[in-house]
Protein backbone atom coordinates (compact mmCIF):
# COMPACT_ATOMS: atom_id res chain seq x y z
CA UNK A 1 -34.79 64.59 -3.01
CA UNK A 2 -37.68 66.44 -4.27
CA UNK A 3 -39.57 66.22 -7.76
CA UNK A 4 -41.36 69.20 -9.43
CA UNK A 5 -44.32 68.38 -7.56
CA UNK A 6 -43.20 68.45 -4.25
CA UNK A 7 -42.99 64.59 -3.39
CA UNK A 8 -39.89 63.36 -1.76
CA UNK A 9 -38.29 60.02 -3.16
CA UNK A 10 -34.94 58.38 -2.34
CA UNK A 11 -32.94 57.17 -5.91
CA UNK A 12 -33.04 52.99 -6.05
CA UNK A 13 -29.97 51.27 -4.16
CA UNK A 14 -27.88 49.11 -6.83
CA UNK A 15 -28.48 45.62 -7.14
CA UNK A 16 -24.90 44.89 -7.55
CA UNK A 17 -22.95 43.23 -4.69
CA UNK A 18 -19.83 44.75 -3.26
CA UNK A 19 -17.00 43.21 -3.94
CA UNK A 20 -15.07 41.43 -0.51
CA UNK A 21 -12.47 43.79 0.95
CA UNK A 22 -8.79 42.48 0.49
CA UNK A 23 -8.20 39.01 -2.47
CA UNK A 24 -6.44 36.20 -2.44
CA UNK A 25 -2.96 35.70 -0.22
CA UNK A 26 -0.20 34.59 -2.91
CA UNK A 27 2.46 31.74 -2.30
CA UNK A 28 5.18 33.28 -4.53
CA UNK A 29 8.07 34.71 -2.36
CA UNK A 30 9.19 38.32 -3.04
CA UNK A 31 11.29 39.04 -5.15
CA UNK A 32 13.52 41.91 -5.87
CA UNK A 33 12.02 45.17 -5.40
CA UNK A 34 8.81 43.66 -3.56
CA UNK A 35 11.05 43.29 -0.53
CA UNK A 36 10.61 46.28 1.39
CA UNK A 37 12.76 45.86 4.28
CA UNK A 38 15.73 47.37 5.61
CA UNK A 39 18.47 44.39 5.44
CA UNK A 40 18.79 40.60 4.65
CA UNK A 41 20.60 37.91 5.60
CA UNK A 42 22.17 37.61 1.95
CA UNK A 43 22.91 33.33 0.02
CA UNK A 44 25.01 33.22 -2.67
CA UNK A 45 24.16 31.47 -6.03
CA UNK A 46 25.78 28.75 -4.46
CA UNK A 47 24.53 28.23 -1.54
CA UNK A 48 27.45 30.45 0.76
CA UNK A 49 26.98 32.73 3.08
CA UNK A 50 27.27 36.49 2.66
CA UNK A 51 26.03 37.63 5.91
CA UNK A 52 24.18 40.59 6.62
CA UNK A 53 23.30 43.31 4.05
CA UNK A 54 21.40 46.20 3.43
CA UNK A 55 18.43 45.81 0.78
CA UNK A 56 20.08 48.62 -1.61
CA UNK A 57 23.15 46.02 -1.54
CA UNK A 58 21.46 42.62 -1.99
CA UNK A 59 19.63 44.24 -4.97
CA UNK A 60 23.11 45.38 -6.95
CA UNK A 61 24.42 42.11 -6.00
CA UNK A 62 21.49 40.47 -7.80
CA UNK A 63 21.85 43.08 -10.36
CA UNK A 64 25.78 42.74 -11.26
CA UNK A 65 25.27 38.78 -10.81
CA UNK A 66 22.46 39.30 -13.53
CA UNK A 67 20.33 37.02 -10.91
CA UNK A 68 17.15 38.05 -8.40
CA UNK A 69 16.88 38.50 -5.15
CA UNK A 70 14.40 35.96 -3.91
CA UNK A 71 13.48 36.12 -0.61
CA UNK A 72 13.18 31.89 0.60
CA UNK A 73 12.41 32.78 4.77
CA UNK A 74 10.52 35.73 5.35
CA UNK A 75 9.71 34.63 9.06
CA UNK A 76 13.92 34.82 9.67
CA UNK A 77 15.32 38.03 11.44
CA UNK A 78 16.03 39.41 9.40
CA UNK A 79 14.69 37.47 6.25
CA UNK A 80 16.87 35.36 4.19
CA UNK A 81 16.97 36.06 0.91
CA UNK A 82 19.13 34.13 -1.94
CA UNK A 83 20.61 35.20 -5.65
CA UNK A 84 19.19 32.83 -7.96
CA UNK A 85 17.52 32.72 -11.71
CA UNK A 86 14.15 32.78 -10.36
CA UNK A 87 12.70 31.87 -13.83
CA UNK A 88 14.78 28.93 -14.27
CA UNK A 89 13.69 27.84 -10.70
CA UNK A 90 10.26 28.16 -11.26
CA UNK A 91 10.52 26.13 -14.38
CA UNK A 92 12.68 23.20 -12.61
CA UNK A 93 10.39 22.98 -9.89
CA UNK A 94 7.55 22.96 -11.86
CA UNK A 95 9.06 20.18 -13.84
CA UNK A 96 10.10 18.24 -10.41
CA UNK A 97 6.29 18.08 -9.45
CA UNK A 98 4.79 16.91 -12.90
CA UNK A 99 7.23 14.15 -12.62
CA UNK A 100 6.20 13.05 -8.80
CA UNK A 101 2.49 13.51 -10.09
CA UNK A 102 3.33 11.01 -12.80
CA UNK A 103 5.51 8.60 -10.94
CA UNK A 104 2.83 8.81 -7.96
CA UNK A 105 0.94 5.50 -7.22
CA UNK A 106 -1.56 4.64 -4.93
CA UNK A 107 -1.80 1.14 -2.89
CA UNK A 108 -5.01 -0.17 -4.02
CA UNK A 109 -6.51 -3.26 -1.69
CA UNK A 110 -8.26 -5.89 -4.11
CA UNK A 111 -10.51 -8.44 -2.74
CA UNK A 112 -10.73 -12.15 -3.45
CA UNK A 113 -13.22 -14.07 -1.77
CA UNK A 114 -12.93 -17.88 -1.00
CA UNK A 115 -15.10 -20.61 0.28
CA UNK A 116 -13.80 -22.96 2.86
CA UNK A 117 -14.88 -26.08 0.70
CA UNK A 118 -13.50 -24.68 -2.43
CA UNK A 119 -13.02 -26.80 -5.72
CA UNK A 120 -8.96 -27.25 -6.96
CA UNK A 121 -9.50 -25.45 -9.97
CA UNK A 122 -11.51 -22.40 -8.61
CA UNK A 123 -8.59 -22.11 -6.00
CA UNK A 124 -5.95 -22.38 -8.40
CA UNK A 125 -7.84 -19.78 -10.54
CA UNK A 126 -8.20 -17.47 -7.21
CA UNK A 127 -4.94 -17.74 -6.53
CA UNK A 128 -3.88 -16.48 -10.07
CA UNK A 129 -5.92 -13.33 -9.71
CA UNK A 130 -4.00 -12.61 -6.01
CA UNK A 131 -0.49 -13.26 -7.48
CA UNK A 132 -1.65 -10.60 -10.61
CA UNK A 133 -2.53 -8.01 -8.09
CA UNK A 134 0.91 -8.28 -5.77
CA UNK A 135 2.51 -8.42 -9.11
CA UNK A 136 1.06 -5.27 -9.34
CA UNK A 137 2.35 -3.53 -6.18
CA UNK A 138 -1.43 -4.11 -4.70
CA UNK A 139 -2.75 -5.24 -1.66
CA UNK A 140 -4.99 -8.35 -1.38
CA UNK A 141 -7.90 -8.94 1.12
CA UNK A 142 -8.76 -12.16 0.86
CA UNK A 143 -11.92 -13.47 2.43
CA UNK A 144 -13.22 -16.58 3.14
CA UNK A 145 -17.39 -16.90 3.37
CA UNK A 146 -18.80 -19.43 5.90
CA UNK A 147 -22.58 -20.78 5.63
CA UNK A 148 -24.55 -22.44 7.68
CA UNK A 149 -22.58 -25.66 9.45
CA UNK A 150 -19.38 -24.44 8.04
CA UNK A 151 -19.26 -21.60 10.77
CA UNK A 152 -18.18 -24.20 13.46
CA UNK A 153 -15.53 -24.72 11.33
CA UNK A 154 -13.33 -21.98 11.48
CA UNK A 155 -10.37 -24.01 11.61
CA UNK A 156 -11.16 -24.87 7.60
CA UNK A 157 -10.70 -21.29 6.58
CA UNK A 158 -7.95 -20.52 8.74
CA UNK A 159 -5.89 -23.42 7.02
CA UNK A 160 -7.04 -22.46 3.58
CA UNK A 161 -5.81 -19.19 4.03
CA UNK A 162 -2.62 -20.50 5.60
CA UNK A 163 -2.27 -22.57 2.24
CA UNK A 164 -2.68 -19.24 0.38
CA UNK A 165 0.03 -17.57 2.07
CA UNK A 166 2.42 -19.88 1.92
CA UNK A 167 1.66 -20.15 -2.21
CA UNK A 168 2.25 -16.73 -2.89
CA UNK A 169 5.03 -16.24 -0.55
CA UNK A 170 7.50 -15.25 -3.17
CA UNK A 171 5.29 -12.45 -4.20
CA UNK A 172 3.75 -11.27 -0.99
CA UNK A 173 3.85 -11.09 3.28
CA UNK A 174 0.78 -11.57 5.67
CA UNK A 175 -0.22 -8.05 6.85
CA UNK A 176 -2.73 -8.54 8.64
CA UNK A 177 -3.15 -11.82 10.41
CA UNK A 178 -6.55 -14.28 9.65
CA UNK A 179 -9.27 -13.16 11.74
CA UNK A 180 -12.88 -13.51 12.44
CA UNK A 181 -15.28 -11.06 11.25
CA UNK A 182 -19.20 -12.20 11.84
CA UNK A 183 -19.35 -14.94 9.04
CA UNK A 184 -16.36 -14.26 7.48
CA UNK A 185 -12.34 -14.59 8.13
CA UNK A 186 -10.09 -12.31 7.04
CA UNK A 187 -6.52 -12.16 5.99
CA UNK A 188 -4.45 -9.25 4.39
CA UNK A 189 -1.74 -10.01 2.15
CA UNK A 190 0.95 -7.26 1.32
CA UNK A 191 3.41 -7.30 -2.20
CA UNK A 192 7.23 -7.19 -1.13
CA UNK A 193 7.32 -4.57 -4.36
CA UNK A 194 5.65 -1.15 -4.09
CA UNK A 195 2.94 -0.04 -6.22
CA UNK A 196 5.66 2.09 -8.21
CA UNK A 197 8.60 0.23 -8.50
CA UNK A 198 6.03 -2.26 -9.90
CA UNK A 199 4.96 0.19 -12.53
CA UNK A 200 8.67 1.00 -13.45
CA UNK A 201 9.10 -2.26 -14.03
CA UNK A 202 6.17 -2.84 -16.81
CA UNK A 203 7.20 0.23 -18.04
CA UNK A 204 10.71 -0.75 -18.55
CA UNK A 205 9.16 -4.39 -20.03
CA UNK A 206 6.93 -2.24 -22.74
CA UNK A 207 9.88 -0.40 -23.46
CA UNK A 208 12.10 -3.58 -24.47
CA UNK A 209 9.40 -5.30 -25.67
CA UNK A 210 9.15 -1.87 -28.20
CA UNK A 211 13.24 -1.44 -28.77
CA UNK A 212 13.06 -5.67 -29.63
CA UNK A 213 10.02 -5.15 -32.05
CA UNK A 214 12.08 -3.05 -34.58
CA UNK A 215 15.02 -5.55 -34.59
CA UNK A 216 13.27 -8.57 -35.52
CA UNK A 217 11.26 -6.77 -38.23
CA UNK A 218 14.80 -5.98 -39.53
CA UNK A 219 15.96 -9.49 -39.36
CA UNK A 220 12.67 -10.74 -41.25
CA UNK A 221 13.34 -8.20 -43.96
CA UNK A 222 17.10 -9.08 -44.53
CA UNK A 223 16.46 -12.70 -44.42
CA UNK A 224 13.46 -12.29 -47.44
CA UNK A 225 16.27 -10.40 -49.20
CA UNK A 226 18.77 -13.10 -49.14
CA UNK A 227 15.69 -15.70 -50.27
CA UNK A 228 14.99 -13.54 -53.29
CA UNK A 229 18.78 -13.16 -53.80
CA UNK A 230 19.52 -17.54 -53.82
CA UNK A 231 16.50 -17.57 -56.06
CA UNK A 232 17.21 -15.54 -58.72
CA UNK A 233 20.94 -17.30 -58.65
């Protein structure tokens, strides 16, 4: 382009960036009149078999049934599509994966570390904190630190772990068997409960702990109410 005075100049390019070609691929199936093919392999509400229909079909079906058409395998020749309340589906399996997000629990592996000389109490103590965390669904790596002279011991740790073991038996199995690691032996202790029946089951103990709480509150009142009662007789 030209101005008025003969000089040529070229207009500024934008410093706005172009937007990527295409956007994001969506998960949701089609549904009803975003199938565009010629015929389906048709599922009742129910879960039967229809067979083989033509699209205009499927779609009255869905429409008489007062249901969609949802196709569930578009990969199938021809896809498979079934008649269902898509809303309500949505909905329930929304609802199924909150739930398995809540009830979800992860194995967490807690450490306890021993000496092979260790004092009765500290043991007893140690042990306490390993039958807390299999209580709790959780695995237990218990370690035992040698020093100096004690490393041509190894037998010591080996039977203090042994002794540990056989303590919390009840609660928990020997994963992984005691072995040597540089200066330290190693033992892994499993809990015969997983991590979430574990937390259904302090769940369920706050619960009646909760329903009892009420009851005994009731009890307490009734029985000042009977006091007051005999006293004024």
């Amino acid at each position: 382009m030209r101005d008025v005075r003969g000089f040529c100049f070229f207009p500024a390019r934008s410093s706005t960036k172009r937007k990527p070609f295409g956007g994001p691929i969506s998960t949701e199936p089609r549904i009803n009149d975003r199938i565009r093919v010629p015929e389906v392999r048709l599922v009742g509400p129910n879960g039967e078999q229809v067979g083989i229909v033509s699209i205009g079909d499927a779609l009255k079906l869905a429409q008489e049934s007062d249901l969609d058409l949802v196709e569930v395998a578009a990969t199938a020749r021809p896809p498979v599509c079934k008649l269902m309340d898509y809303g309500k589906f949505k909905y329930e399996s929304a609802m199924k994966a909150r739930e398995a997000r809540r009830n979800q629990a992860h194995t967490i592996i807690k450490e306890i570390k021993l000496r092979p000389k260790i004092d009765p109490h500290d043991y007893e103590t140690k042990k306490g904190h390993v039958v807390r965390f299999l209580k709790a669904g959780d695995k237990v790596k218990v370690t035992i630190m040698f020093r100096g002279r004690e490393q041509s011991r190894p037998e010591l740790g080996f039977r203090l772990l042994q002794r540990l073991a056989e303590d919390v038996t009840e609660l928990g199995f020997v994963e992984s068997q005691p072995k040597q690691d540089g200066r330290n032996m190693i033992m892994v202790i499993g809990p015969h409960k997983k991590k979430a029946e574990a937390k259904a089951e302090r769940a369920a103990a706050r619960a009646q702990r909760g329903a009892d709480a009420p009851v005994d509150s009731a009890d307490e009142a009734a029985a000042s109410v009977d006091e007051a009662a005999a006293s004024v007789e």
